[in-house]
Every structure is written in structure tokens, then in C-alpha cells.
N, C-alpha and C. Protein backbone atom coordinates (compact mmCIF):
# COMPACT_ATOMS: atom_id res chain seq x y z
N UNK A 1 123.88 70.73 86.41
CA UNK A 1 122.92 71.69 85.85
C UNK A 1 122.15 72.33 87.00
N UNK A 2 122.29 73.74 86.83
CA UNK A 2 121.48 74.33 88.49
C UNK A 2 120.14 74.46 87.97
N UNK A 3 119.04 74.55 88.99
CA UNK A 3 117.95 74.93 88.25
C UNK A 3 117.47 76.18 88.68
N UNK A 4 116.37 76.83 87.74
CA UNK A 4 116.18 78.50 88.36
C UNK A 4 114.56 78.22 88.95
N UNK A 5 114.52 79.33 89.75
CA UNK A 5 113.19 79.42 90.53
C UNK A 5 112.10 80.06 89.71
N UNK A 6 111.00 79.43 88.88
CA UNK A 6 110.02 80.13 88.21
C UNK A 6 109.34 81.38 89.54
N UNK A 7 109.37 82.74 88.94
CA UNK A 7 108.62 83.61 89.63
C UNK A 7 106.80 83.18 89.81
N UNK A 8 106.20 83.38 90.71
CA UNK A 8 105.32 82.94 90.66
C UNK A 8 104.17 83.87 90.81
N UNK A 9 102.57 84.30 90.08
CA UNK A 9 102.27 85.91 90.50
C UNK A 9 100.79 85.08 90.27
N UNK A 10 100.26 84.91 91.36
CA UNK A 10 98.85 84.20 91.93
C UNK A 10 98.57 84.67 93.00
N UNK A 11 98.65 86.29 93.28
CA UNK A 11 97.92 87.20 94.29
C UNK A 11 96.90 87.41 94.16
N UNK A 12 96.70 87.66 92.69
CA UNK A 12 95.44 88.42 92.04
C UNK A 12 96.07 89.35 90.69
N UNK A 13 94.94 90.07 90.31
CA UNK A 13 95.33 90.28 88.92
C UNK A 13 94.68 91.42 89.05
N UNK A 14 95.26 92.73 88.02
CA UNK A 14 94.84 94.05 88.08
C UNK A 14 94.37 94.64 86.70
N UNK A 15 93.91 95.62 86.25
CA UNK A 15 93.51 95.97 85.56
C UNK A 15 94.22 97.17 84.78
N UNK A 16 94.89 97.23 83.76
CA UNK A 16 95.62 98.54 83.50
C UNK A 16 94.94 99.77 83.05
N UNK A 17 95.13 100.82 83.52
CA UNK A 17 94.74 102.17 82.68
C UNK A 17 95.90 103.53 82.46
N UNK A 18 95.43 104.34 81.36
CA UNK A 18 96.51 105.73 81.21
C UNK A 18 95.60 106.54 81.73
N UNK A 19 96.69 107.36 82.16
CA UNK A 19 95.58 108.53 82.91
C UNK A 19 96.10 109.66 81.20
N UNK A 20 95.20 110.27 81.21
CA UNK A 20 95.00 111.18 80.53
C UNK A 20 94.30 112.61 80.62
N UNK A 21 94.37 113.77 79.98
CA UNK A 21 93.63 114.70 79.96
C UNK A 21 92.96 114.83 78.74
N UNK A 22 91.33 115.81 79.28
CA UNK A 22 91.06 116.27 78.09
C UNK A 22 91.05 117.74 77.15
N UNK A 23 91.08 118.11 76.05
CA UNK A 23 91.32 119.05 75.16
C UNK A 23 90.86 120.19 75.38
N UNK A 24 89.57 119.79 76.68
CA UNK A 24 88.86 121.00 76.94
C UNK A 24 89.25 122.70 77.42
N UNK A 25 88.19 123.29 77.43
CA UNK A 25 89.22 124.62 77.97
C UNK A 25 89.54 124.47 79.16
N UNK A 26 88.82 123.82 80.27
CA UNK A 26 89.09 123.43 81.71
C UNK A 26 89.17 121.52 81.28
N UNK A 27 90.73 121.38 81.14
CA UNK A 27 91.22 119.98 80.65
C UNK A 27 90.66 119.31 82.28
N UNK A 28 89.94 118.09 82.24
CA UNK A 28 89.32 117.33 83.15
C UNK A 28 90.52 115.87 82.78
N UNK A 29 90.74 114.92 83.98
CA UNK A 29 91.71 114.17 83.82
C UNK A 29 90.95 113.00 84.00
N UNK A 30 90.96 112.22 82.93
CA UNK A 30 90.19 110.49 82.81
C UNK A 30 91.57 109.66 83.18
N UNK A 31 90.14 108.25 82.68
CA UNK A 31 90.95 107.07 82.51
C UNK A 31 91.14 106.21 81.02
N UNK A 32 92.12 106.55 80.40
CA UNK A 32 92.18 105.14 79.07
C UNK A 32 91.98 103.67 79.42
N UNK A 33 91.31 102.73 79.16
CA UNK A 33 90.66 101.66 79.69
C UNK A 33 92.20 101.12 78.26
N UNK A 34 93.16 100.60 78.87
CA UNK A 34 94.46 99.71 78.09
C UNK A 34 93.77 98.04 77.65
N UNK A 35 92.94 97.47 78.32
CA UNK A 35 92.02 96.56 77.97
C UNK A 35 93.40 95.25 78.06
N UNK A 36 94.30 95.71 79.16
CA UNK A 36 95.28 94.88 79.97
C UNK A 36 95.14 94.54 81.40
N UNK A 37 94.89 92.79 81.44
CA UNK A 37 95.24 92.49 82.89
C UNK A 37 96.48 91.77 83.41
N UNK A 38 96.96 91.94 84.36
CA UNK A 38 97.98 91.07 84.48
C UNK A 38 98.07 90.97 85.86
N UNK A 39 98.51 89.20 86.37
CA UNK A 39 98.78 88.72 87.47
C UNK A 39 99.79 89.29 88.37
N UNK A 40 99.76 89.24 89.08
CA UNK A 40 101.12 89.93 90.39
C UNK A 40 101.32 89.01 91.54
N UNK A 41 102.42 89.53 92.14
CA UNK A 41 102.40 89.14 93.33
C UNK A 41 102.74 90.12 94.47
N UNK A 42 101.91 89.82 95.42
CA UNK A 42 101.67 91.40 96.38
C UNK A 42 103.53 91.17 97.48
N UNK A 43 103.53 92.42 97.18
CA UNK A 43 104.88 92.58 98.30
C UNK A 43 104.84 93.58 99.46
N UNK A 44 105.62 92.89 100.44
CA UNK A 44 105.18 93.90 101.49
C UNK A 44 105.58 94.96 101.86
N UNK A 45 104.99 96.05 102.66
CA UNK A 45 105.51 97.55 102.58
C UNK A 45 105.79 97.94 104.17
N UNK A 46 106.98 98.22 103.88
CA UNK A 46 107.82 98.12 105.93
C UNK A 46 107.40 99.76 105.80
N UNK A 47 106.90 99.89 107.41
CA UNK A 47 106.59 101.03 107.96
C UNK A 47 107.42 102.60 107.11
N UNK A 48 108.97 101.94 107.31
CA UNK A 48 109.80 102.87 106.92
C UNK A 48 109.49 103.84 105.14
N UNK A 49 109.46 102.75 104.71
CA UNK A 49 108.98 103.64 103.15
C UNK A 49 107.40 104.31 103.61
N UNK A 50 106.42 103.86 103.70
CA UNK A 50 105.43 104.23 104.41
C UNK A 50 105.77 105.40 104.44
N UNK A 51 106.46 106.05 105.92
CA UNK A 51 106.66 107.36 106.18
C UNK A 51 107.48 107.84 105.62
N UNK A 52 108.80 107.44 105.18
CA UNK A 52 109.07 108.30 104.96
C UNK A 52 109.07 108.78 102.70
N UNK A 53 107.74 108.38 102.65
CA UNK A 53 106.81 108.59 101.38
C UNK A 53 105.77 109.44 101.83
N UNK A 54 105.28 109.61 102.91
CA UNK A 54 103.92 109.86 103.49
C UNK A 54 104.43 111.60 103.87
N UNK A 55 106.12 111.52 104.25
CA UNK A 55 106.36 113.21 104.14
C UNK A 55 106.38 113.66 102.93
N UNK A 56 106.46 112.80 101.66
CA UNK A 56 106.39 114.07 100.17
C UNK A 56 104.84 113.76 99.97
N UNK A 57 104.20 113.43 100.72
CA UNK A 57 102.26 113.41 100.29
C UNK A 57 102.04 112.50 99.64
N UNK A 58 102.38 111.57 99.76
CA UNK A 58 102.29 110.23 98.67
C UNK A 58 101.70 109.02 100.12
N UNK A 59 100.47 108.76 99.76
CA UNK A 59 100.01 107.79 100.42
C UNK A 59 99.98 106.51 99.94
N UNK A 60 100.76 105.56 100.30
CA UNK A 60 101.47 104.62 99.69
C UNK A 60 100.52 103.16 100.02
N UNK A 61 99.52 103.13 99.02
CA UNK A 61 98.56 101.39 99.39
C UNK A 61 99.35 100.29 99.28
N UNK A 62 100.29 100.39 98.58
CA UNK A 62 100.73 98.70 98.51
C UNK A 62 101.97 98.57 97.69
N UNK A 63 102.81 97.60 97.40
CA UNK A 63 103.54 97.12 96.44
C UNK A 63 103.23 95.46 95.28
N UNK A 64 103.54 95.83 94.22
CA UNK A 64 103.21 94.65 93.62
C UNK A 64 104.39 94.12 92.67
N UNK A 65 104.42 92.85 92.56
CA UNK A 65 105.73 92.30 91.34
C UNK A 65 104.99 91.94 90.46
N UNK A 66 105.36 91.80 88.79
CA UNK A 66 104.75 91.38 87.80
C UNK A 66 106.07 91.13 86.94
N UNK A 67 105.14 90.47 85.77
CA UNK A 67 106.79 90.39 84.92
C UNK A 67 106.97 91.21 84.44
N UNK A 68 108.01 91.66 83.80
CA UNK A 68 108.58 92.79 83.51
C UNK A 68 107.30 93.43 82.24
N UNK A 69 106.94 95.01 82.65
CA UNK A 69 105.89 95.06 81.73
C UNK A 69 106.25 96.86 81.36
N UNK A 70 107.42 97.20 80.74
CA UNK A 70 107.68 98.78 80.40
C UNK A 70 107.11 99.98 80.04
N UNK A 71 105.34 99.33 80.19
CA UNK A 71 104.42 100.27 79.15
C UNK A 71 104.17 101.00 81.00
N UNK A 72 104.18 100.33 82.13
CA UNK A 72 103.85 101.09 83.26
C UNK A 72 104.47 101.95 83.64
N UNK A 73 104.18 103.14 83.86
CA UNK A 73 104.76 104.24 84.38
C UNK A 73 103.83 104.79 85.52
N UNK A 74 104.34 106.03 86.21
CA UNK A 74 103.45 107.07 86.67
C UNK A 74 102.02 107.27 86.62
N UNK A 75 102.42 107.59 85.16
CA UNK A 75 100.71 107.98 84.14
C UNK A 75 99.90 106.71 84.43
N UNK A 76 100.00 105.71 85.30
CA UNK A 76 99.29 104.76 84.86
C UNK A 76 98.22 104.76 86.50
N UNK A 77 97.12 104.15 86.29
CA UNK A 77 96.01 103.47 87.54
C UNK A 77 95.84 101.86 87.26
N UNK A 78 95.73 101.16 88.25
CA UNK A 78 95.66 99.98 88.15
C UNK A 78 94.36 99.99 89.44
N UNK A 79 93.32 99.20 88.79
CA UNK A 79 92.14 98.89 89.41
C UNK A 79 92.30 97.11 89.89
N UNK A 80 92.01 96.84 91.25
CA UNK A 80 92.27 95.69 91.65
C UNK A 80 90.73 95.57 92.56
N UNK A 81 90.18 94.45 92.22
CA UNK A 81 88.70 94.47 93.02
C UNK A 81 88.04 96.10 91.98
N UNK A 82 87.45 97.13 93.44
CA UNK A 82 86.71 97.73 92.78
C UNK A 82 87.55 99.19 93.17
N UNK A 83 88.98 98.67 94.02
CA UNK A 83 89.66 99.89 94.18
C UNK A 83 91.18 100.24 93.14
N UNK A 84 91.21 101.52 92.87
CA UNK A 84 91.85 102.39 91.59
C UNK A 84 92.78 102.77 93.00
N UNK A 85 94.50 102.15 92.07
CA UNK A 85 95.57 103.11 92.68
C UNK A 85 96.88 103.71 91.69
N UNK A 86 97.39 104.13 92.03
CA UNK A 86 97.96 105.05 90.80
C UNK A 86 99.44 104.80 91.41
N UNK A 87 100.01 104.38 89.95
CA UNK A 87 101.56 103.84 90.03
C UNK A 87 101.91 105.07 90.80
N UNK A 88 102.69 105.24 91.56
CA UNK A 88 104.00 105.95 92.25
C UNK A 88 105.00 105.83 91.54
N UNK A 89 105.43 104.30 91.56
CA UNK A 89 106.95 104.02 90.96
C UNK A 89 106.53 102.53 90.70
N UNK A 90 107.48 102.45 89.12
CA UNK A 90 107.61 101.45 88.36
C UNK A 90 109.15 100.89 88.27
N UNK A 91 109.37 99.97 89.25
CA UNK A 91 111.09 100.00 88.71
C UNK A 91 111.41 98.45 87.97
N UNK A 92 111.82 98.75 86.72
CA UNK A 92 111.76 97.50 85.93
C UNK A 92 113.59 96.70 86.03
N UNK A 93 113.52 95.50 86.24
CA UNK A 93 114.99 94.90 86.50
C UNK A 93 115.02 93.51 85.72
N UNK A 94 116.02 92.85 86.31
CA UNK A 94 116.28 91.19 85.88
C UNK A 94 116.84 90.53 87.45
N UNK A 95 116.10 89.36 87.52
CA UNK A 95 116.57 88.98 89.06
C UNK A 95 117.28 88.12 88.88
N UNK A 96 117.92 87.56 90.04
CA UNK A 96 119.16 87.15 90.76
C UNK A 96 119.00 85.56 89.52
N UNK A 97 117.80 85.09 88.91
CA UNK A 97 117.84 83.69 88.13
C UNK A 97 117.73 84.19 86.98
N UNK A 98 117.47 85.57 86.18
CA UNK A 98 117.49 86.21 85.08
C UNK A 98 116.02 86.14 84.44
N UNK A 99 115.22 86.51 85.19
CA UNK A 99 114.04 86.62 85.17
C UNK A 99 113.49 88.19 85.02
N UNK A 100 112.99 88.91 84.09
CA UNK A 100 112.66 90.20 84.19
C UNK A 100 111.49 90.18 84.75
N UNK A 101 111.39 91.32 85.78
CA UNK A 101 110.22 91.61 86.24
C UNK A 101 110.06 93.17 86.59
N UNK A 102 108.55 93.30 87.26
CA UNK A 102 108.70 94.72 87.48
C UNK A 102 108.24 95.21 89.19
N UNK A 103 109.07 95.84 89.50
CA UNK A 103 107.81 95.88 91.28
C UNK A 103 107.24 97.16 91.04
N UNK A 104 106.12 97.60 91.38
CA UNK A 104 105.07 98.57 91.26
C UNK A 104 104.88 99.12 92.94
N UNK A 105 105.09 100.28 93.22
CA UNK A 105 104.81 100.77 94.20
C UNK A 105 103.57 101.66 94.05
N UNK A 106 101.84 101.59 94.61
CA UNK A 106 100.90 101.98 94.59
C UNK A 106 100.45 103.12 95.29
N UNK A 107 100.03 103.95 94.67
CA UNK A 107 99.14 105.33 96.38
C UNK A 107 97.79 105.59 95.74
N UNK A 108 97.03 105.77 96.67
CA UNK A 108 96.18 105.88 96.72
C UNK A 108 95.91 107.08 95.53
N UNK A 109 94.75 106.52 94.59
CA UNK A 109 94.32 107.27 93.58
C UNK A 109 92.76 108.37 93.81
N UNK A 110 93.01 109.35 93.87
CA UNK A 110 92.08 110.62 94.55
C UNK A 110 91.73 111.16 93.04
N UNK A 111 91.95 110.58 91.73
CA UNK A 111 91.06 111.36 90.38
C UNK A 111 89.57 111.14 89.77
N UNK A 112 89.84 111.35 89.20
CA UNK A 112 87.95 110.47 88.38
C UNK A 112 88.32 109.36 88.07
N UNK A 113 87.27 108.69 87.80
CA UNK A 113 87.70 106.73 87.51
C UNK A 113 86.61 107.02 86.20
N UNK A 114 86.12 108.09 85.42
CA UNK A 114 85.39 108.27 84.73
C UNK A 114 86.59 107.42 83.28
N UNK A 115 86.14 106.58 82.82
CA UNK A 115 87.02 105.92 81.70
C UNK A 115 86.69 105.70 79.75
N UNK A 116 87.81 106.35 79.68
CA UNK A 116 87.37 106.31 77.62
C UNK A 116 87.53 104.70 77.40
N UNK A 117 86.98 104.57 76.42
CA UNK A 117 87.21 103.20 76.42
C UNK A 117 85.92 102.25 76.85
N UNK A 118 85.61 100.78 76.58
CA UNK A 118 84.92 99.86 77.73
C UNK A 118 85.94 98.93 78.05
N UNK A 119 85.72 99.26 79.01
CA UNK A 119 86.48 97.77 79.79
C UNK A 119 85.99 96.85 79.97
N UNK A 120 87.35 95.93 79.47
CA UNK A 120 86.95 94.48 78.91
C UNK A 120 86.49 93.83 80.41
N UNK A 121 85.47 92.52 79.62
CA UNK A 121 85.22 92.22 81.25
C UNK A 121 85.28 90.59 81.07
């Protein structure tokens, strides 16, 4: 009987939000407070993606693994501590022990952090 490797996500834990617009005549772009946290584990980011992300204007803070979670996309900000970064890329899979998970590639979020919703605390 082989055994499989439990994934393990005790980096820290983030906070989910939708970015959204509003109805207005000059639509202003918030945050939906999803009133979702979830654990990760931080992965590391080689120079190479770095730049060559940093030529389409995408300033790239970090990477993260979680378990597989399909509601993340684009549209989404994830607040970790007291800093807001905004999915880049969500790529959702099954690993090598059949474990679904998701890795999250982060950039730096430059919108309002103004949020509908309260966030849970």
C-alpha cells in the first residue's frame, strides 16, 4: 500500500474579495467582502517570470497554493496582513498524489480597497 503526501498550507491565510463596479454614471470599482478565508502555502517566484511578467505591466508580489478553490479568478483581491493583491492567474489542477489544488499568481493591487459588505473578523 503506497502512501500519499497530505498537502500542507500553514503560511498564513488570506482573505477573499470580488472586485466589482458600480451602476454609477462614472462606474467607480470596489471590493465585495466574499466573507472567505483560506490557508495557503507561499511559493516561490524565480526572477524569470518576474520579468518577463513585468514587460506586459503586471507587477508580480508573490505566488500562493491552496486547495483547489474555482470561485478564484482574475476578478478577485486577496488581502493578506493589511496588504490587497489582485489574482493575475488562477490555475486550478490535481497533483502528482491526486490532490486538487490551486496556485495563485499575485500583482500588486493599485484600486480602492473601499469594500461592500463587512468583513468578517
Amino acid at each position: 500500500m503506497s502512501k500519499s503526501k497530505l498537502p500542507i498550507y500553514i503560511d498564513g491565510v488570506f482573505h477573499l474579495y470580488k472586485i466589482a463596479n458600480t451602476d454609477d454614471l462614472y462606474p467607480k470599482q470596489m471590493l465585495i467582502d466574499t466573507h472567505v478565508d483560506i490557508c495557503f502555502q507561499e511559493l516561490s517566484v524565480f526572477d524569470k517570470l518576474k520579468y518577463e511578467l513585468s514587460s506586459v505591466g503586471a507587477e508580480i508580489t508573490g505566488k500562493l497554493r491552496i486547495p483547489q478553490y474555482k470561485d478564484i479568478t482574475s476578478d478577485c483581491v486577496l488581502k493578506i496582513g493589511n496588504v490587497y493583491h489582485r489574482v493575475y492567474n488562477a490555475a486550478h489542477f490535481t497533483n502528482n498524489e491526486g490532490y486538487r489544488q490551486t496556485d495563485i499568481t499575485m500583482e500588486k493591487w493599485t484600486g480602492s480597497t473601499e469594500v461592500i459588505g463587512n468583513e468578517q473578523e
